[in-house]
C-alpha atoms as a PDB file:
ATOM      1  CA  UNK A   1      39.676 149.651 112.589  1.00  0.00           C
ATOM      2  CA  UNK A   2      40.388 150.158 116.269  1.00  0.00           C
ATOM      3  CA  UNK A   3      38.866 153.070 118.402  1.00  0.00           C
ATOM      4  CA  UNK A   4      39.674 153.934 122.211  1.00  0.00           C
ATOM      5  CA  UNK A   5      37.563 151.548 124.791  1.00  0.00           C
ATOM      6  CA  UNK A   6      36.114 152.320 127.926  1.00  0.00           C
ATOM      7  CA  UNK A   7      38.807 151.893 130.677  1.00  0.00           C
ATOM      8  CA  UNK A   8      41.785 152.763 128.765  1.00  0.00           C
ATOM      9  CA  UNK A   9      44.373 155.086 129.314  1.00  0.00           C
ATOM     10  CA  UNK A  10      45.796 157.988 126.204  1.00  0.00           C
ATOM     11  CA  UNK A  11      48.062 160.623 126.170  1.00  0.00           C
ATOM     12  CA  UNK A  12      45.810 163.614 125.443  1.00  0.00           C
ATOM     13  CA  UNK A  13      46.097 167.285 124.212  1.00  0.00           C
ATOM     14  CA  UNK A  14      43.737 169.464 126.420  1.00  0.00           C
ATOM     15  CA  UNK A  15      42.222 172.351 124.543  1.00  0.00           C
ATOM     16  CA  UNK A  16      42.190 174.966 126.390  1.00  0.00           C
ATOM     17  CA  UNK A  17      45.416 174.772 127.911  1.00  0.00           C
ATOM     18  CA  UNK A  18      47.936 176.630 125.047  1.00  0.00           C
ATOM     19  CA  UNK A  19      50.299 177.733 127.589  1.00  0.00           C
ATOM     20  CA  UNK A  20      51.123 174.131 128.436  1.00  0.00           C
ATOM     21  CA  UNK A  21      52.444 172.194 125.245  1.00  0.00           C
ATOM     22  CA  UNK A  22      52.616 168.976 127.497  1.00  0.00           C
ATOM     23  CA  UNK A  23      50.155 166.106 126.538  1.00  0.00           C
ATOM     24  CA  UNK A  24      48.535 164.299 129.415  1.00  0.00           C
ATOM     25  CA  UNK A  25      47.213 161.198 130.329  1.00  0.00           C
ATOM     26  CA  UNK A  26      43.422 160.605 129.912  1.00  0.00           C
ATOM     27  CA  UNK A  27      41.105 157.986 130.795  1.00  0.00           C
ATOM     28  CA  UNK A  28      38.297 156.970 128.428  1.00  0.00           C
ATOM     29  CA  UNK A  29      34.624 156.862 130.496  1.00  0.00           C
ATOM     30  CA  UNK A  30      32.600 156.711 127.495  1.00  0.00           C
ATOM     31  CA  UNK A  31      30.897 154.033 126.418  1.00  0.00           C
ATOM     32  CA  UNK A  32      32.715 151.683 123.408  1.00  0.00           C
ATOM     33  CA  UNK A  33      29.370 152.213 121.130  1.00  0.00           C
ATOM     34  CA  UNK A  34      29.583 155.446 121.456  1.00  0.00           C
ATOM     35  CA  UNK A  35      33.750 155.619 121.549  1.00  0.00           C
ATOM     36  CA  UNK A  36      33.231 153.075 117.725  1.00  0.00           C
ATOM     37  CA  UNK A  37      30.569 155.405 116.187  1.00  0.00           C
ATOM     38  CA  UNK A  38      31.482 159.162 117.529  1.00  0.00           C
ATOM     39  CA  UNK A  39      34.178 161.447 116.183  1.00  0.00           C
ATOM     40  CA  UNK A  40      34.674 162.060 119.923  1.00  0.00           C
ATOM     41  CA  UNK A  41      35.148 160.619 123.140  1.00  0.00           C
ATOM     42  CA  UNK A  42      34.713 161.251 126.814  1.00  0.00           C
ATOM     43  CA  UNK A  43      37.517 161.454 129.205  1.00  0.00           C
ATOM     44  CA  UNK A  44      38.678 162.163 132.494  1.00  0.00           C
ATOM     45  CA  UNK A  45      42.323 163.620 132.705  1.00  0.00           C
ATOM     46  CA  UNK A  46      44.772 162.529 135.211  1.00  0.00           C
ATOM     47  CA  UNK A  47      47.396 163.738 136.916  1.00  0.00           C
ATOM     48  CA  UNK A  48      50.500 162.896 139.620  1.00  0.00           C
ATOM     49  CA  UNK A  49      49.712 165.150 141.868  1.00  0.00           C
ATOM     50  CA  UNK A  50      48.063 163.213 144.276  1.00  0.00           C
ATOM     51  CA  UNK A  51      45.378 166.009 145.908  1.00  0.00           C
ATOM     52  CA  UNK A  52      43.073 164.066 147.940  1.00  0.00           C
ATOM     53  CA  UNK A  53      39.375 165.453 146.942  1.00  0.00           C
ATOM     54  CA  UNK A  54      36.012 163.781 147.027  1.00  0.00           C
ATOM     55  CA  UNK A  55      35.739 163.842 143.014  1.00  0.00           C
ATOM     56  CA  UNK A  56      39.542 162.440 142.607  1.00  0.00           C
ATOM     57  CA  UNK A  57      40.216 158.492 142.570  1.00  0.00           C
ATOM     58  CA  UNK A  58      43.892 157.266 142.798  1.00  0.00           C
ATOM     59  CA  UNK A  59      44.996 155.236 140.129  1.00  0.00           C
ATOM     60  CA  UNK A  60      47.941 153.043 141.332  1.00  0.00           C
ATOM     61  CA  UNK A  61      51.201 152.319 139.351  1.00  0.00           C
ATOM     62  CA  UNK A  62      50.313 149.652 136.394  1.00  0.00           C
ATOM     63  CA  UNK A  63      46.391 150.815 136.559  1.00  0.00           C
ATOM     64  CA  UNK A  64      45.869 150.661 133.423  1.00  0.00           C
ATOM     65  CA  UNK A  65      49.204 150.845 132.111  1.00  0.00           C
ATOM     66  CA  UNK A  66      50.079 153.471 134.566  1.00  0.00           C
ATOM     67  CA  UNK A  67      54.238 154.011 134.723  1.00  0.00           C
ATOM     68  CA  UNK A  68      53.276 156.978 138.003  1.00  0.00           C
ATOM     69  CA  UNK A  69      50.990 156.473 140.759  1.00  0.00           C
ATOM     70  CA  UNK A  70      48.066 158.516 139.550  1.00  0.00           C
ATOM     71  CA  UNK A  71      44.895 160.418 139.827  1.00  0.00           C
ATOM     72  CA  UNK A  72      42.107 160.671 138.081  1.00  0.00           C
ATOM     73  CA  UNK A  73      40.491 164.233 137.926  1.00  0.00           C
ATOM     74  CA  UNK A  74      37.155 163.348 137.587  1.00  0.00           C
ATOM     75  CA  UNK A  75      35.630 167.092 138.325  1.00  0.00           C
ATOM     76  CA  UNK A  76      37.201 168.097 134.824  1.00  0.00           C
ATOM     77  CA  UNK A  77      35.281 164.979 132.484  1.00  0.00           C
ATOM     78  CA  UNK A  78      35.216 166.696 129.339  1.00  0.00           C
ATOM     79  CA  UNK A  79      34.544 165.559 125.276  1.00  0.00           C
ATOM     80  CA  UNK A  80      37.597 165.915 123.191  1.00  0.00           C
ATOM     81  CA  UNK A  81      37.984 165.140 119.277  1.00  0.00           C
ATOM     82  CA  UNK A  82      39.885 161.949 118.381  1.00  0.00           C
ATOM     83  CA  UNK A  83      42.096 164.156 116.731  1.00  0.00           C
ATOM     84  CA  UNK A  84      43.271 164.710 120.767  1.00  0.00           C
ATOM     85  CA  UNK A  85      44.113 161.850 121.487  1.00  0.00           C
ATOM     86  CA  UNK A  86      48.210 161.791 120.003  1.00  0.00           C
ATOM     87  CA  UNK A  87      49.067 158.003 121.355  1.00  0.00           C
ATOM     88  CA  UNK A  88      47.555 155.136 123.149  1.00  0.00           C
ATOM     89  CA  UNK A  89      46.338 152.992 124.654  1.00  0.00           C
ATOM     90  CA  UNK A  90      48.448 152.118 127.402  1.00  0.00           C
ATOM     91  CA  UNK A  91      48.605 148.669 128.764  1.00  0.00           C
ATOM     92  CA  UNK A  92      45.581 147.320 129.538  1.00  0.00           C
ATOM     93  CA  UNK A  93      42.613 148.779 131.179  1.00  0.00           C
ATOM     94  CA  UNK A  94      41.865 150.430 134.331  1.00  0.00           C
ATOM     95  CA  UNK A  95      39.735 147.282 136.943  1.00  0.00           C
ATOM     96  CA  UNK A  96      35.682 147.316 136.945  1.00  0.00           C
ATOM     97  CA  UNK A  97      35.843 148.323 140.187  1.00  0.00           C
ATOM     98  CA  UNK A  98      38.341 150.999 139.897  1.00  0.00           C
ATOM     99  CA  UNK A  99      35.744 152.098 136.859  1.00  0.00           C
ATOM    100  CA  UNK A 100      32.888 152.105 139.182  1.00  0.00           C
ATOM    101  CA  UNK A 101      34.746 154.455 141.742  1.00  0.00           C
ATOM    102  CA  UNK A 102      35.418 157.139 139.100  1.00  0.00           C
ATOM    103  CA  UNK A 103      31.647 156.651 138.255  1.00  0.00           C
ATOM    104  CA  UNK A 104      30.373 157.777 141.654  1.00  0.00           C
ATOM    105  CA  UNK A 105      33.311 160.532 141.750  1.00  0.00           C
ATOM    106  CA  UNK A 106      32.103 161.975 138.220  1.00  0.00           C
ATOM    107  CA  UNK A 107      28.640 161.883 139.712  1.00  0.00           C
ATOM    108  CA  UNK A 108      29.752 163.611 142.555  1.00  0.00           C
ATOM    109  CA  UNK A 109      31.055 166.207 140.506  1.00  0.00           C
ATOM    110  CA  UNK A 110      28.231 167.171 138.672  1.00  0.00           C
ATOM    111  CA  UNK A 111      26.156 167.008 141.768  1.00  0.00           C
ATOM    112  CA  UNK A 112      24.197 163.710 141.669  1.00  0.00           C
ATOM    113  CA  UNK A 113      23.422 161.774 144.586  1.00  0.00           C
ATOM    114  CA  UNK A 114      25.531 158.928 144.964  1.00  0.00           C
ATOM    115  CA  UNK A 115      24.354 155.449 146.466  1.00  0.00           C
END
C-alpha cells in the first residue's frame, strides 16, 4: 500500500485554520520509516507568497511537482494525521539538495545551530 515519502509534495488541510476552507500544499520532511509505519506525518507547508526570511526556502516552478514558484514555510513544521492529507503526491520529489536547505532552515527555526 503506498504512504507519502520524504520529499514529496500534498495538498493538505491545516487544522487550525477553520476560517480558511482552502487546502494547501505541504511538503513531507519525515522520514519514509516513519511516514510507512505512523498514522501521521511531518510536514512543512508552503506557500506563493514569496517573503524572504531566514527559515523560508524557495521552491522553484516544477520542484517537486510545483505548478507556482513556491516557498516552503519551514518555521510552521508541524505533525498532521494522514487523514490531512486530501490528494497527492505531486510529480516527483523536491532535489537532495533542495531537502538539505529546508533541513538547516527547520533547524533554524527551532533554534539549533546550523553548520
Amino acid at each position: 500500500m503506498p504512504y507519502p515519502r520524504r520529499g514529496e509534495i500534498y495538498l493538505v488541510r491545516l487544522p487550525g485554520h477553520p476560517a480558511d476552507p482552502k487546502a494547501r500544499p505541504a511538503l513531507v520532511v519525515s522520514m519514509d520509516v516513519r511516514n510507512r509505519l505512523a498514522n501521521d506525518v511531518i510536514v512543512v507547508p508552503l506557500s506563493t507568497t514569496l517573503r524572504p526570511a531566514p527559515t523560508h526556502v524557495e521552491l522553484s516552478v516544477g520542484e517537486g511537482g510545483l505548478k507556482q514558484a513556491s516557498v516552503a514555510k519551514c518555521e510552521q513544521v508541524t505533525t498532521l494525521d494522514k487523514s490531512f492529507l486530501l490528494r497527492g503526491p505531486f510529480a516527483g520529489s523536491v532535489s537532495p539538495a533542495k531537502m538539505r536547505e529546508i533541513e538547516k532552515a527547520v533547524q533554524r527555526a527551532i533554534g539549533m545551530a546550523v553548520p
